[in-house]
PDB file of N, CA and C in Angstrom:
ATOM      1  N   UNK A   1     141.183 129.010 196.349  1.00  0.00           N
ATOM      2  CA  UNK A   1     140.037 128.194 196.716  1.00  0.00           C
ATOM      3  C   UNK A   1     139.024 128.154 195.574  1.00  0.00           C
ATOM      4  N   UNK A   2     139.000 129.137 194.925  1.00  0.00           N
ATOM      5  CA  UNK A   2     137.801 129.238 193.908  1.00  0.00           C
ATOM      6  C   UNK A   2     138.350 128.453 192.679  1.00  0.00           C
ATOM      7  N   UNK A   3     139.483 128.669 192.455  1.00  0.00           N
ATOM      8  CA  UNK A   3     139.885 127.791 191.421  1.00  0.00           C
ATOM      9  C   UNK A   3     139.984 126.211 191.522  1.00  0.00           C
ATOM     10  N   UNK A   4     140.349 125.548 192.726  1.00  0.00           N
ATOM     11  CA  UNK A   4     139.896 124.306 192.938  1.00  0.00           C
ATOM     12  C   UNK A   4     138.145 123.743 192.718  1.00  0.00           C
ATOM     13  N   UNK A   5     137.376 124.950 193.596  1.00  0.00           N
ATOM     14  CA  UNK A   5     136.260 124.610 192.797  1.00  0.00           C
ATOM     15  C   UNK A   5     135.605 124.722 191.395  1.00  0.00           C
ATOM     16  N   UNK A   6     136.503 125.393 190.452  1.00  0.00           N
ATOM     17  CA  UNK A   6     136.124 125.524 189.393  1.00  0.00           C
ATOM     18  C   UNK A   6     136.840 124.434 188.708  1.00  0.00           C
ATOM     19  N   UNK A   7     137.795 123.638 189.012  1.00  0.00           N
ATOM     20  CA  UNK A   7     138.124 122.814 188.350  1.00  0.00           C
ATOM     21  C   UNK A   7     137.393 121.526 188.577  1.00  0.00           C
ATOM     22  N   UNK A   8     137.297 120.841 190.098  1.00  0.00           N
ATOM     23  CA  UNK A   8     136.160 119.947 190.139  1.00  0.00           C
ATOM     24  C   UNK A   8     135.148 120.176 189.185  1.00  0.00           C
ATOM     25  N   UNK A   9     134.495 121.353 189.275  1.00  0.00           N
ATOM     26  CA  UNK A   9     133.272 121.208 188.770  1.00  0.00           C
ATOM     27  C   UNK A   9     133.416 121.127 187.070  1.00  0.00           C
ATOM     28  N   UNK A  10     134.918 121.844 186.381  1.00  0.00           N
ATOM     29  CA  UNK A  10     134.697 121.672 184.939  1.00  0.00           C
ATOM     30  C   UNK A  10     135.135 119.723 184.745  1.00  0.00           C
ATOM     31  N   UNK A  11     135.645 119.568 185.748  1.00  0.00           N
ATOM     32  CA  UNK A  11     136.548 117.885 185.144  1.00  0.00           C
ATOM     33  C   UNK A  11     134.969 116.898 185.622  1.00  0.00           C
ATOM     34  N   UNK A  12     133.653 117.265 186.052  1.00  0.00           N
ATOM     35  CA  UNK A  12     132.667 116.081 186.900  1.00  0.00           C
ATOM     36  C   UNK A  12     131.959 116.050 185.784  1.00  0.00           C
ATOM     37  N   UNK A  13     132.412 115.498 184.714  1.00  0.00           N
ATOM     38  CA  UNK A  13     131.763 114.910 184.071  1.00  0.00           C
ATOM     39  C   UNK A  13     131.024 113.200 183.939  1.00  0.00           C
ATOM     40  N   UNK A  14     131.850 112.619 184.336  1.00  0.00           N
ATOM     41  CA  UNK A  14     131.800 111.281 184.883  1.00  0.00           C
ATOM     42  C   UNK A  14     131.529 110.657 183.636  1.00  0.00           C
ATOM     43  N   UNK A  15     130.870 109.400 184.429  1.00  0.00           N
ATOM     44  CA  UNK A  15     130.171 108.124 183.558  1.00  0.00           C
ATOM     45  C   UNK A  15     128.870 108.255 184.051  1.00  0.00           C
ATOM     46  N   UNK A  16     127.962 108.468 183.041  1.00  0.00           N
ATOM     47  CA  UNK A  16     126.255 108.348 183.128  1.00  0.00           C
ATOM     48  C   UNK A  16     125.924 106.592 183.399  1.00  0.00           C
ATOM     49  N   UNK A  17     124.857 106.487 184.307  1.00  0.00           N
ATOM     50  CA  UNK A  17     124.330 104.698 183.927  1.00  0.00           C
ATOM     51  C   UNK A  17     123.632 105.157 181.874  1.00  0.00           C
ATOM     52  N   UNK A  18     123.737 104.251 181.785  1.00  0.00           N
ATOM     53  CA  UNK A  18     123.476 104.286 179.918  1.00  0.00           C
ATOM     54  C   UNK A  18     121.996 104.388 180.293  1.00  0.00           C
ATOM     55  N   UNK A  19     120.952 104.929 179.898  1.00  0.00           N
ATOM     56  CA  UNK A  19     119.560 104.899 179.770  1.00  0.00           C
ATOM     57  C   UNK A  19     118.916 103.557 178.957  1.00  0.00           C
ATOM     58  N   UNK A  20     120.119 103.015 177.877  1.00  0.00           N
ATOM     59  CA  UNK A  20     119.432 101.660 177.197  1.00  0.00           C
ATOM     60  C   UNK A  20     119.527 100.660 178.382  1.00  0.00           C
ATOM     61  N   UNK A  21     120.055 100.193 179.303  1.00  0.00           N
ATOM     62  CA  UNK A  21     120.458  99.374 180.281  1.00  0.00           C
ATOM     63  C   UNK A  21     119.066  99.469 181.018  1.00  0.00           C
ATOM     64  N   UNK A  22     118.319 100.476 181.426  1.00  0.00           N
ATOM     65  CA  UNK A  22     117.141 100.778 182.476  1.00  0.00           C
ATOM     66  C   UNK A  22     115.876 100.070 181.365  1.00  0.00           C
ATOM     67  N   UNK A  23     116.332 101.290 180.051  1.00  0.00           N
ATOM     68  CA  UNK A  23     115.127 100.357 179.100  1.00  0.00           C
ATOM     69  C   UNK A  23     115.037  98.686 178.890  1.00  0.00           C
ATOM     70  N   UNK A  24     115.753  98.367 179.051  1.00  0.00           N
ATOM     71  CA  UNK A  24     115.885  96.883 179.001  1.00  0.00           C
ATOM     72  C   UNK A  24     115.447  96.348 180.053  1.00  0.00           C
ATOM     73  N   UNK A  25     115.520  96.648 181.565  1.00  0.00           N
ATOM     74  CA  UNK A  25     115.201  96.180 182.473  1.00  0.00           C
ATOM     75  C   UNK A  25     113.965  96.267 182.568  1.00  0.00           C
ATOM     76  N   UNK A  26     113.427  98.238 182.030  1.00  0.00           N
ATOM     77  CA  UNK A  26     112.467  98.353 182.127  1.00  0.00           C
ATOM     78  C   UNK A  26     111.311  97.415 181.567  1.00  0.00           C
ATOM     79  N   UNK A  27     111.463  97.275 180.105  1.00  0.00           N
ATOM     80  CA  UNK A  27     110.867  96.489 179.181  1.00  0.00           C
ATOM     81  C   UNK A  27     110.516  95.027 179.806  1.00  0.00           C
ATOM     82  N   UNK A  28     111.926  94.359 180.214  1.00  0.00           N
ATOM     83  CA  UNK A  28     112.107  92.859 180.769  1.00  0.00           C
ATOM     84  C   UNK A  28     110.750  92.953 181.661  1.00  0.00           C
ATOM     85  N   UNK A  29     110.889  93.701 182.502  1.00  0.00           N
ATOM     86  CA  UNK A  29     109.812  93.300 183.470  1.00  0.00           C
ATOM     87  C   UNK A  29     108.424  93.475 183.248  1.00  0.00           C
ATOM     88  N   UNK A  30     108.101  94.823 182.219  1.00  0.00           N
ATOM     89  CA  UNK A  30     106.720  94.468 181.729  1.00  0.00           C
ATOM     90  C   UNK A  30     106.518  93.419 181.252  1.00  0.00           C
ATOM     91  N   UNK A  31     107.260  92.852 180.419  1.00  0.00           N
ATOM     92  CA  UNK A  31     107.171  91.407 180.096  1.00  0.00           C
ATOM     93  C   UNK A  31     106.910  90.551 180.445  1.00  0.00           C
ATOM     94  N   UNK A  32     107.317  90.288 181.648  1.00  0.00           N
ATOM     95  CA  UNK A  32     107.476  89.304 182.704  1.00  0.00           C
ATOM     96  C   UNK A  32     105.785  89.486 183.328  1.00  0.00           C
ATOM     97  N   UNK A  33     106.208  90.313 183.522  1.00  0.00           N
ATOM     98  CA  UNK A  33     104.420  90.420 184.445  1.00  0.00           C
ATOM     99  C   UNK A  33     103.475  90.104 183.555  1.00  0.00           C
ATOM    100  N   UNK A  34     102.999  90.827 182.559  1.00  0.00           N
ATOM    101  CA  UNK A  34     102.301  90.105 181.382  1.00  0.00           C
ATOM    102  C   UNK A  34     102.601  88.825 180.776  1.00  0.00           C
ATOM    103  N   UNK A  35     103.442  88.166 180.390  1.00  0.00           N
ATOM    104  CA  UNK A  35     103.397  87.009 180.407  1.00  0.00           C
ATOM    105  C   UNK A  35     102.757  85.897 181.511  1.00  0.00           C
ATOM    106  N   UNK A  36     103.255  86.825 182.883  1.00  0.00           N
ATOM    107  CA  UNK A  36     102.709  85.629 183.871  1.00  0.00           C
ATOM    108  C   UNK A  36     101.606  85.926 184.284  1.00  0.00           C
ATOM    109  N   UNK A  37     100.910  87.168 183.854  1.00  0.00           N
ATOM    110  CA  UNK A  37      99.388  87.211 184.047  1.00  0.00           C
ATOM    111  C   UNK A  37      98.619  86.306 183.407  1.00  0.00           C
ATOM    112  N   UNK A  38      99.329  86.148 181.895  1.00  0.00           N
ATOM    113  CA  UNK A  38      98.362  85.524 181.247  1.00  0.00           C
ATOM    114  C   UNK A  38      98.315  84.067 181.104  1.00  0.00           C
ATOM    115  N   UNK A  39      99.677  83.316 181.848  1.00  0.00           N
ATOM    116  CA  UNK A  39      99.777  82.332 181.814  1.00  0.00           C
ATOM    117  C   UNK A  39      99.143  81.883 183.329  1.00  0.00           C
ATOM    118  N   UNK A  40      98.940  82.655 184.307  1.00  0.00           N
ATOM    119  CA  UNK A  40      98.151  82.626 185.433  1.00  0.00           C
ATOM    120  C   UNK A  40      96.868  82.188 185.194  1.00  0.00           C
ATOM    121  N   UNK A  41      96.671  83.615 184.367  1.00  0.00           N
ATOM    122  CA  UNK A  41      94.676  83.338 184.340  1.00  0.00           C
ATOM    123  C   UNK A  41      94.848  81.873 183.549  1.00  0.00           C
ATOM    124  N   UNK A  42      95.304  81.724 182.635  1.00  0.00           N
ATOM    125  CA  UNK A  42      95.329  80.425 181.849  1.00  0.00           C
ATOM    126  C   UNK A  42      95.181  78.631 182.792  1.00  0.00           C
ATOM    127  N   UNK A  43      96.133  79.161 183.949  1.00  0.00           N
ATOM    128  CA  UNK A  43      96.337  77.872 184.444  1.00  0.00           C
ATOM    129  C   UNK A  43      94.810  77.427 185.376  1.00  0.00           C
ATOM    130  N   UNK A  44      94.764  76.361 186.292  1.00  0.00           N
ATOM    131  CA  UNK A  44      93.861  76.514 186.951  1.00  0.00           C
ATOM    132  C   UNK A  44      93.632  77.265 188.395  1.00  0.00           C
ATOM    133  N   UNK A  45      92.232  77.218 188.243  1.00  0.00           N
ATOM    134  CA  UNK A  45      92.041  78.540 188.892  1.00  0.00           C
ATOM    135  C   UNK A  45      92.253  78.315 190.326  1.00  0.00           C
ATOM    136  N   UNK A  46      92.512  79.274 191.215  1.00  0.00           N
ATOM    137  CA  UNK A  46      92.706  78.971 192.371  1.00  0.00           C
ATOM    138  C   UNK A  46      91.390  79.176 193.762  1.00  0.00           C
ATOM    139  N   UNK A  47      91.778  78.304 194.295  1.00  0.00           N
ATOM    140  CA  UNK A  47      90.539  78.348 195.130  1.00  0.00           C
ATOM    141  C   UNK A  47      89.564  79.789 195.479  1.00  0.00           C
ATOM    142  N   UNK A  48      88.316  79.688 195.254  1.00  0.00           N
ATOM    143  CA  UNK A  48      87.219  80.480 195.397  1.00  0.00           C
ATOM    144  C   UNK A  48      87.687  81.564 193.978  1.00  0.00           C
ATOM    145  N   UNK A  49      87.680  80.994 192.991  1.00  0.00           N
ATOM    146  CA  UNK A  49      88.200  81.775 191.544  1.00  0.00           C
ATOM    147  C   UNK A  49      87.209  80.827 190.192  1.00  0.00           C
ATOM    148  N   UNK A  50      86.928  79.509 190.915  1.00  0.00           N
ATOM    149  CA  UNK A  50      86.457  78.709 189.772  1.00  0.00           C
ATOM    150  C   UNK A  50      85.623  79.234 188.882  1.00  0.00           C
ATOM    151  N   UNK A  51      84.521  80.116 189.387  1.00  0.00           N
ATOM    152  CA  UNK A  51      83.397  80.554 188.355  1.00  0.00           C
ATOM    153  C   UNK A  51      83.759  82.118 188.728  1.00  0.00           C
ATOM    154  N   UNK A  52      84.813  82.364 188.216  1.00  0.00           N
ATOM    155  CA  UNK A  52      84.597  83.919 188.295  1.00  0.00           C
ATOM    156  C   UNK A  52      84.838  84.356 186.718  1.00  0.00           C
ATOM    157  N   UNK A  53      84.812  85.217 185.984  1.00  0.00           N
ATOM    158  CA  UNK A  53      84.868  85.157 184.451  1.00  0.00           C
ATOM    159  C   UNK A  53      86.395  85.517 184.424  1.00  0.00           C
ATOM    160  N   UNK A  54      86.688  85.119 182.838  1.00  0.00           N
ATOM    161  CA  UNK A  54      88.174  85.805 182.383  1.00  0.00           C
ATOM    162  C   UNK A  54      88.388  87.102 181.683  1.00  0.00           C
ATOM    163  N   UNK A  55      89.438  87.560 182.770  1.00  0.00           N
ATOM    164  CA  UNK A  55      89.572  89.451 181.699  1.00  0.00           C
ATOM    165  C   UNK A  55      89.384  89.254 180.194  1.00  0.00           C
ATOM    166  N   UNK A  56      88.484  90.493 179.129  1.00  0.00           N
ATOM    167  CA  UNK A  56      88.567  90.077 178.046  1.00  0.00           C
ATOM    168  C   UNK A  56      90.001  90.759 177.695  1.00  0.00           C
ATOM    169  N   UNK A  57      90.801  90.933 178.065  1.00  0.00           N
ATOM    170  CA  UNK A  57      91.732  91.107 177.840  1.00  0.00           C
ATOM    171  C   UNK A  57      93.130  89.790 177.676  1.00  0.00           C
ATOM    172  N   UNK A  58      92.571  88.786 178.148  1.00  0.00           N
ATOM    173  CA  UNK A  58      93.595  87.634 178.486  1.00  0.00           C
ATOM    174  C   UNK A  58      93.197  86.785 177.412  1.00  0.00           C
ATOM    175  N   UNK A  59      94.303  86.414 176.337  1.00  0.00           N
ATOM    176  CA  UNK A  59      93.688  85.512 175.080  1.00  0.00           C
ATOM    177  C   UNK A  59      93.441  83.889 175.639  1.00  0.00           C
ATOM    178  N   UNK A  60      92.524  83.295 175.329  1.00  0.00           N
ATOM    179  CA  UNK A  60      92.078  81.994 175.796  1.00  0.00           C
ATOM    180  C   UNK A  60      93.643  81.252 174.896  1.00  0.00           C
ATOM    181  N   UNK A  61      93.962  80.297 175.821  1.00  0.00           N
ATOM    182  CA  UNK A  61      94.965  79.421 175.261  1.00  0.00           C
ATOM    183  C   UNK A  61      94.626  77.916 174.864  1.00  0.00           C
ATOM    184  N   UNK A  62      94.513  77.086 174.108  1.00  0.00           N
ATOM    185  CA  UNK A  62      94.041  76.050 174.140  1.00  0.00           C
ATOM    186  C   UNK A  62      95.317  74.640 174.274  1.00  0.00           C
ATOM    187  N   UNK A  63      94.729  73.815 175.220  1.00  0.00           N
ATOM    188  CA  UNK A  63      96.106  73.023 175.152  1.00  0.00           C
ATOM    189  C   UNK A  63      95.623  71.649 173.719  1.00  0.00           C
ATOM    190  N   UNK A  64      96.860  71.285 173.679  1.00  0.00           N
ATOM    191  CA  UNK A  64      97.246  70.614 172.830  1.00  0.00           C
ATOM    192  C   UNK A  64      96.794  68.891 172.939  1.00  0.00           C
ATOM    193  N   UNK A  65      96.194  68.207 172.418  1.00  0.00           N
ATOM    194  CA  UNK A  65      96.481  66.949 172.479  1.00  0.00           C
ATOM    195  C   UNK A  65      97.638  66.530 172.616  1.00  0.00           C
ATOM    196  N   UNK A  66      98.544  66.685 171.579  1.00  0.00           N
ATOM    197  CA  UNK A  66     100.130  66.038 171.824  1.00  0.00           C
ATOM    198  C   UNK A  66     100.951  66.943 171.957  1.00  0.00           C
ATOM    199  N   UNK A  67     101.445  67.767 173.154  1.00  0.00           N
ATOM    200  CA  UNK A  67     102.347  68.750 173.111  1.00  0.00           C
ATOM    201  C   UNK A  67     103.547  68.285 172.298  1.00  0.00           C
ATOM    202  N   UNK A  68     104.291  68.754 171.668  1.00  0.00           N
ATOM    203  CA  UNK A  68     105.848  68.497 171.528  1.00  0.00           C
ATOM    204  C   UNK A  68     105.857  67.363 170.846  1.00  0.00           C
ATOM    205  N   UNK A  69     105.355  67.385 169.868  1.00  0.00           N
ATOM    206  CA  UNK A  69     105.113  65.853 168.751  1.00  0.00           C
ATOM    207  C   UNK A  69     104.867  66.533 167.647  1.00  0.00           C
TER     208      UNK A  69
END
């Protein structure tokens, strides 16, 4: 009996999830959220938001006369 458990336990080595796979996800989604914060505050504002100020944290975006020209 003891030797069956000593062999499970020397062969459980397995397959790890890769830690770069989580970083990536991880990363992706800070991304994501910051991007759409700032393209949030950017857009227009939503009701009872009109005169409220912008985080100084959120860079002012300016639109374009001719986008894509």
């Amino acid at each position: 009996m003891n030797l069956l458990m000593e062999l499970d336990v020397s062969t459980n080595t397995g397959m790890h999830f890769p830690v770069s796979f989580t970083l990536v996800y991880v990363v992706g989604f800070i991304a994501a959220v910051t991007f759409g914060s700032i393209a949030w505050y950017n857009s227009k504002r939503p009701v009872g938001w009109e005169n409220k100020e912008r985080p100084d944290v959120v860079p002012e975006v300016k639109k374009e006369e001719n986008p894509g020209l």
